[in-house]
C-alpha atoms as a PDB file:
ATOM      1  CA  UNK A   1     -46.748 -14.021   7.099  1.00  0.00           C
ATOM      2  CA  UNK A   2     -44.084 -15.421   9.206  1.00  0.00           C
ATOM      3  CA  UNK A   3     -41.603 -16.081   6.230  1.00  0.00           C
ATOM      4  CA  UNK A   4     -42.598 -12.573   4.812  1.00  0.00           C
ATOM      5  CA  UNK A   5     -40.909 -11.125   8.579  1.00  0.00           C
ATOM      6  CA  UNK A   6     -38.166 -13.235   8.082  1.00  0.00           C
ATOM      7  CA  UNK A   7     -37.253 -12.051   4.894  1.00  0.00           C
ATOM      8  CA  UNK A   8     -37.895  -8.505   5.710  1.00  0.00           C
ATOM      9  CA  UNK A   9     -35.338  -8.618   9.069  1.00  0.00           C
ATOM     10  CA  UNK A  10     -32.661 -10.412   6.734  1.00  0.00           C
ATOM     11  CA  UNK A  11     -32.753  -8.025   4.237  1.00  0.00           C
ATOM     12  CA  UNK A  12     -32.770  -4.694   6.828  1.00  0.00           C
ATOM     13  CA  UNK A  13     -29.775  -6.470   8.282  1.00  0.00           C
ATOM     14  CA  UNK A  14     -28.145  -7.399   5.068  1.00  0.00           C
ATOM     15  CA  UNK A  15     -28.383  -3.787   4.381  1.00  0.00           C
ATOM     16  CA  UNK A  16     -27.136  -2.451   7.604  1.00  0.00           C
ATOM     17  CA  UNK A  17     -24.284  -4.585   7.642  1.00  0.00           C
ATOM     18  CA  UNK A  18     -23.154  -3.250   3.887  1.00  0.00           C
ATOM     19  CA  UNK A  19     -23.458   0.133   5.209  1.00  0.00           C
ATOM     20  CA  UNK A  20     -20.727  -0.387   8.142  1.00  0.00           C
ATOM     21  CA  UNK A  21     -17.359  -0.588   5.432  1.00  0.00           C
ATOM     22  CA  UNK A  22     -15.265   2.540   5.011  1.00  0.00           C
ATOM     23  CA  UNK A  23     -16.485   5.370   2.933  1.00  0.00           C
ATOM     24  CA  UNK A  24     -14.941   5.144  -0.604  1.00  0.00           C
ATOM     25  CA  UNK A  25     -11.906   7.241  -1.884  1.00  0.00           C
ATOM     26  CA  UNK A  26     -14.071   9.346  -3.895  1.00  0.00           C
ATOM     27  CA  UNK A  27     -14.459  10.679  -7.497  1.00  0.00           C
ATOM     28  CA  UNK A  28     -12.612   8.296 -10.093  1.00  0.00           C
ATOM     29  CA  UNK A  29      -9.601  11.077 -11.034  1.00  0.00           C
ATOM     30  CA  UNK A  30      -9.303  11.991  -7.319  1.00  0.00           C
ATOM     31  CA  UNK A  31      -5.530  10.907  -5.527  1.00  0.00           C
ATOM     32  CA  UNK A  32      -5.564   7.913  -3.730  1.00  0.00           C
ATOM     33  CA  UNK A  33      -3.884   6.888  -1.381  1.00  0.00           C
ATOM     34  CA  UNK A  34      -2.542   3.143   0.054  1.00  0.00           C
ATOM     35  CA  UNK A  35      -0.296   2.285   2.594  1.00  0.00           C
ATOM     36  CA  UNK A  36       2.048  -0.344   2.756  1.00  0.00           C
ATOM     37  CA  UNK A  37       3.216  -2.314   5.469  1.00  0.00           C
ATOM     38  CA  UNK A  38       6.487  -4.180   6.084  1.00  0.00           C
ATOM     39  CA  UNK A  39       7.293  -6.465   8.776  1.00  0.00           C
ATOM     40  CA  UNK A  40      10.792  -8.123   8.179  1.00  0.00           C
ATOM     41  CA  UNK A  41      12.609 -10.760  10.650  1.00  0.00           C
ATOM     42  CA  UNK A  42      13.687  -9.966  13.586  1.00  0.00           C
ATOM     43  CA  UNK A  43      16.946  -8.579  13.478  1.00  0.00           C
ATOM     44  CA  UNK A  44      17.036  -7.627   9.676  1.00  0.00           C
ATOM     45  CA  UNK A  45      15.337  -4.299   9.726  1.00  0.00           C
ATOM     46  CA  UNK A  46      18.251  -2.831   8.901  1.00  0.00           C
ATOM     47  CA  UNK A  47      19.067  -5.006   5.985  1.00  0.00           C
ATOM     48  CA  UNK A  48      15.312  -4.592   4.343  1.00  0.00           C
ATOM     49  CA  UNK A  49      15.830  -0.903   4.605  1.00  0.00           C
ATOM     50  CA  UNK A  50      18.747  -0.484   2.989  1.00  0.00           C
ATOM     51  CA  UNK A  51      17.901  -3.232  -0.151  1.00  0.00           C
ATOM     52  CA  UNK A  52      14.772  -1.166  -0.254  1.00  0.00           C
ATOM     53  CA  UNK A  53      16.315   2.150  -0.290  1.00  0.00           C
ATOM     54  CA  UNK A  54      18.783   0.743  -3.050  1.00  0.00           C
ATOM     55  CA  UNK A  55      16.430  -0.929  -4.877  1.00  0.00           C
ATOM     56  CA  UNK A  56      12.603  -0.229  -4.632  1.00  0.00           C
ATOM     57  CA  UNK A  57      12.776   3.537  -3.510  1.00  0.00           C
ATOM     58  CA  UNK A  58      14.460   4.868  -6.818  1.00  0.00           C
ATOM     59  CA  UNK A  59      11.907   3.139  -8.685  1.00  0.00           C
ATOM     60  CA  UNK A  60       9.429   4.717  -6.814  1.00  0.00           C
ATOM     61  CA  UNK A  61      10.410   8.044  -7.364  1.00  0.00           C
ATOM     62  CA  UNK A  62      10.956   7.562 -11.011  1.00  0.00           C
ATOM     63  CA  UNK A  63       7.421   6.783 -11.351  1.00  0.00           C
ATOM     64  CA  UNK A  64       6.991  10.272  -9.277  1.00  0.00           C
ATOM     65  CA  UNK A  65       8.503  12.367 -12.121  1.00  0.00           C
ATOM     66  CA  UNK A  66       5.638  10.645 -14.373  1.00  0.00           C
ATOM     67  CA  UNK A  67       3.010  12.300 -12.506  1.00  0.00           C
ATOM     68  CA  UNK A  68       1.200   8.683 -11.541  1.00  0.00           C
ATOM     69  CA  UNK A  69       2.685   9.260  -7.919  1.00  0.00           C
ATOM     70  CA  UNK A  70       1.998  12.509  -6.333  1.00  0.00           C
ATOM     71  CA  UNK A  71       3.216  12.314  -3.071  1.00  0.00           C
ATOM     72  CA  UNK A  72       5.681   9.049  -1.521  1.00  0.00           C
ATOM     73  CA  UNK A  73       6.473   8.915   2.598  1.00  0.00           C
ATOM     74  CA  UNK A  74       8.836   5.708   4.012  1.00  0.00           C
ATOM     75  CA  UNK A  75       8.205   5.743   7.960  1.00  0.00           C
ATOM     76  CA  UNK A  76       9.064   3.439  10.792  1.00  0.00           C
ATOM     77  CA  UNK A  77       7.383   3.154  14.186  1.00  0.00           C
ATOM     78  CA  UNK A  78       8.853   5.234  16.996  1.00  0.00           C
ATOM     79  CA  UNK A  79       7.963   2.389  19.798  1.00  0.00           C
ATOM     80  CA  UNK A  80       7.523  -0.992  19.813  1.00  0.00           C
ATOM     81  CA  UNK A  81       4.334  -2.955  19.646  1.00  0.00           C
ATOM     82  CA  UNK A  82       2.976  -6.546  20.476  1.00  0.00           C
ATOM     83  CA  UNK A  83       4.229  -9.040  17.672  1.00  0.00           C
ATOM     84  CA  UNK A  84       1.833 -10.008  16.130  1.00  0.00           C
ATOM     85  CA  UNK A  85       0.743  -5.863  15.649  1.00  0.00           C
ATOM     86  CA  UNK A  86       4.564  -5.183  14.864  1.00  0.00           C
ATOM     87  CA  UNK A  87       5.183  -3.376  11.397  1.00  0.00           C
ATOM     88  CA  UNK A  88       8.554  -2.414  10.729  1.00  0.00           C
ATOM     89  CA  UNK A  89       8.222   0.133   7.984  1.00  0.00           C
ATOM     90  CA  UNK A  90       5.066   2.119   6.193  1.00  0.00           C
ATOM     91  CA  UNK A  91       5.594   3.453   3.030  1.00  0.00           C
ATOM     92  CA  UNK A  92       2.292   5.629   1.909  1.00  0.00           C
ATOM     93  CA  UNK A  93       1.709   6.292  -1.551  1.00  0.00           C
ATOM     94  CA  UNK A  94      -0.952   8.550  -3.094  1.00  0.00           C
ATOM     95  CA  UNK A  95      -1.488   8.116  -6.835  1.00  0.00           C
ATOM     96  CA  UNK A  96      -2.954  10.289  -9.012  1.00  0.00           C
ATOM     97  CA  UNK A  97      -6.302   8.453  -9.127  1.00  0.00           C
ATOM     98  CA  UNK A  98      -7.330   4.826  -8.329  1.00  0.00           C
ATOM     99  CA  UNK A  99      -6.902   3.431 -11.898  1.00  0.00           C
ATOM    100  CA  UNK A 100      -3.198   4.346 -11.829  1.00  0.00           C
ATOM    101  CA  UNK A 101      -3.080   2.730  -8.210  1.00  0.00           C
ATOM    102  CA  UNK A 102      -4.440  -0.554  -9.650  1.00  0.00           C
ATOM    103  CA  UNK A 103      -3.173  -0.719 -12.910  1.00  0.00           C
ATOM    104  CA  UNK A 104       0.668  -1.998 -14.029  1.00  0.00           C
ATOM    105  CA  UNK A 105       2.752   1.090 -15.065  1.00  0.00           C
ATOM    106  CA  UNK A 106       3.635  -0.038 -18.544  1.00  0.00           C
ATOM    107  CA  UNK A 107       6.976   2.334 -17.900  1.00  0.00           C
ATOM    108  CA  UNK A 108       8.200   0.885 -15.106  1.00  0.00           C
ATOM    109  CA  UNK A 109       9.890  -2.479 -16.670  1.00  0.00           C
ATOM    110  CA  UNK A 110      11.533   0.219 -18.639  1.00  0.00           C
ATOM    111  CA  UNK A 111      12.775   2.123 -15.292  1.00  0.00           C
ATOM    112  CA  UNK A 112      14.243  -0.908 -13.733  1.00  0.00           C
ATOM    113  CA  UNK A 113      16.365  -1.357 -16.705  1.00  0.00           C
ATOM    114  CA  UNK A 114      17.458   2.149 -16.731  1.00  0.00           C
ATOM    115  CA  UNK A 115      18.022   2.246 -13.088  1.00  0.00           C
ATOM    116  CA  UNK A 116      19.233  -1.135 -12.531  1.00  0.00           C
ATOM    117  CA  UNK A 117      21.810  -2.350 -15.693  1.00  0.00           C
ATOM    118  CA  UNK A 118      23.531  -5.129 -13.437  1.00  0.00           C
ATOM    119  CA  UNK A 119      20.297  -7.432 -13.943  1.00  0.00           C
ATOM    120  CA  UNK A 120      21.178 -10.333 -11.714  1.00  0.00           C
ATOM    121  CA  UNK A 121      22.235  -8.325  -8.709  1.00  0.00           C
ATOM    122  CA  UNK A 122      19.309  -6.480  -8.898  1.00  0.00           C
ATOM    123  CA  UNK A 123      17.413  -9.571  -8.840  1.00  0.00           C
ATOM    124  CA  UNK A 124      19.606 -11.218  -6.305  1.00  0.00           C
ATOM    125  CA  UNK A 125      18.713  -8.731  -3.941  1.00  0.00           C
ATOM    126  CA  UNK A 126      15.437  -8.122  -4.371  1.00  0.00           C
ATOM    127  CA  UNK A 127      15.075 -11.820  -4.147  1.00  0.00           C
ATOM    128  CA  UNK A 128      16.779 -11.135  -0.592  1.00  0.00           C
ATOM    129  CA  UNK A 129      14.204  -8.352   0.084  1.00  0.00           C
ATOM    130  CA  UNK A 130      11.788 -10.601  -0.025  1.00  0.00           C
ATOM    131  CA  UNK A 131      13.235 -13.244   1.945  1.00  0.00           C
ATOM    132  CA  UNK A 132      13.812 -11.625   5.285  1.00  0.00           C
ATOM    133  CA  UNK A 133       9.746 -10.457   4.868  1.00  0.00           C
ATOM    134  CA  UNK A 134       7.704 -11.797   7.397  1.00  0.00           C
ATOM    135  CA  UNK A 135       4.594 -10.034   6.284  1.00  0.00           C
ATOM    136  CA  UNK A 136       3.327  -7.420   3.249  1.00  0.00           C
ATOM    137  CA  UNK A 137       0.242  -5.759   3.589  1.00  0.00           C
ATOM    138  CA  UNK A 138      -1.713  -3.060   1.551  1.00  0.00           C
ATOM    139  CA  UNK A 139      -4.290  -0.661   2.948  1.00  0.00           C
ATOM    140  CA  UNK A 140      -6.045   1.711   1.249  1.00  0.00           C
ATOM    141  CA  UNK A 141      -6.811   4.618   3.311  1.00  0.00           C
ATOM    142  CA  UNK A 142      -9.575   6.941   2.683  1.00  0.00           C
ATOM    143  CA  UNK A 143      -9.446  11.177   4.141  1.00  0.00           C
ATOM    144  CA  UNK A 144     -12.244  11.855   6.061  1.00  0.00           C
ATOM    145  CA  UNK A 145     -11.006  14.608   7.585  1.00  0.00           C
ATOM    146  CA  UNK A 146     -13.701  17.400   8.015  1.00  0.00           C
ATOM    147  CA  UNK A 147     -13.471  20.463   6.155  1.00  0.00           C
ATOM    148  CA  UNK A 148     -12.409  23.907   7.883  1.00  0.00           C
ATOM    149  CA  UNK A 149     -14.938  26.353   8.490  1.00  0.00           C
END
């Protein structure tokens, strides 16, 4: 009877604890959305930025005109925080729907050689990018934002 108890507490708490994630993003063709966080060396903010506006960005809003992006924000903190907190930019994505989000855009090796002809610079700096990156991060976020009434 004792074991029986046992089992029964471990498996009420098993299930409570499962319960406490994040609701999911919801139906399979909804948008989803992740953000992405950048936290370069101190001191080359600036540089990351503009390699990423030169580089990644376009990309990124190539893929936009396909329809697998729907919306695409780049922000930056307006203070500063504690270090090891300390994110220097945010870009949030929403995709069309979670498969898109987690699946390679068979397109987009295509893009980069449209966009980017000049092969080894383009690698040179994005090579560069990813050098003066202290930390990469992605977080999926999910809306629960009540409805009006």
């Amino acid at each position: 009877m004792k074991k029986l108890l046992i089992v029964c507490f471990l498996a009420a708490f098993a299930i409570s604890a499962l319960a406490q994630g994040a609701p999911p993003q919801g139906a399979a063709n909804a948008p989803y959305t992740v953000e992405y966080y950048y936290k370069t060396q101190w001191g080359h903010q600036q540089e990351f930025l503009d390699l990423f506006l030169k580089n990644h960005y376009p990309l990124l809003q190539k893929i936009e005109t396909t329809g697998r992006i729907v919306r695409l924000k780049v922000e930056t903190p307006a203070n500063h925080m504690t270090e090891d907190a300390r994110w220097d930019y945010r870009v949030t994505i929403t995709y069309k729907n979670s498969t898109v989000a987690t699946t390679a855009d068979p397109d987009e090796e295509g893009f980069i050689r449209q966009l980017y002809p000049d092969r080894e610079t383009y690698k040179r700096e994005e090579q560069r990018r990813f050098e003066i990156l202290l930390a990469h991060w992605d977080l999926p976020v999910t809306d629960i934002t009540p409805a009006q009434k």
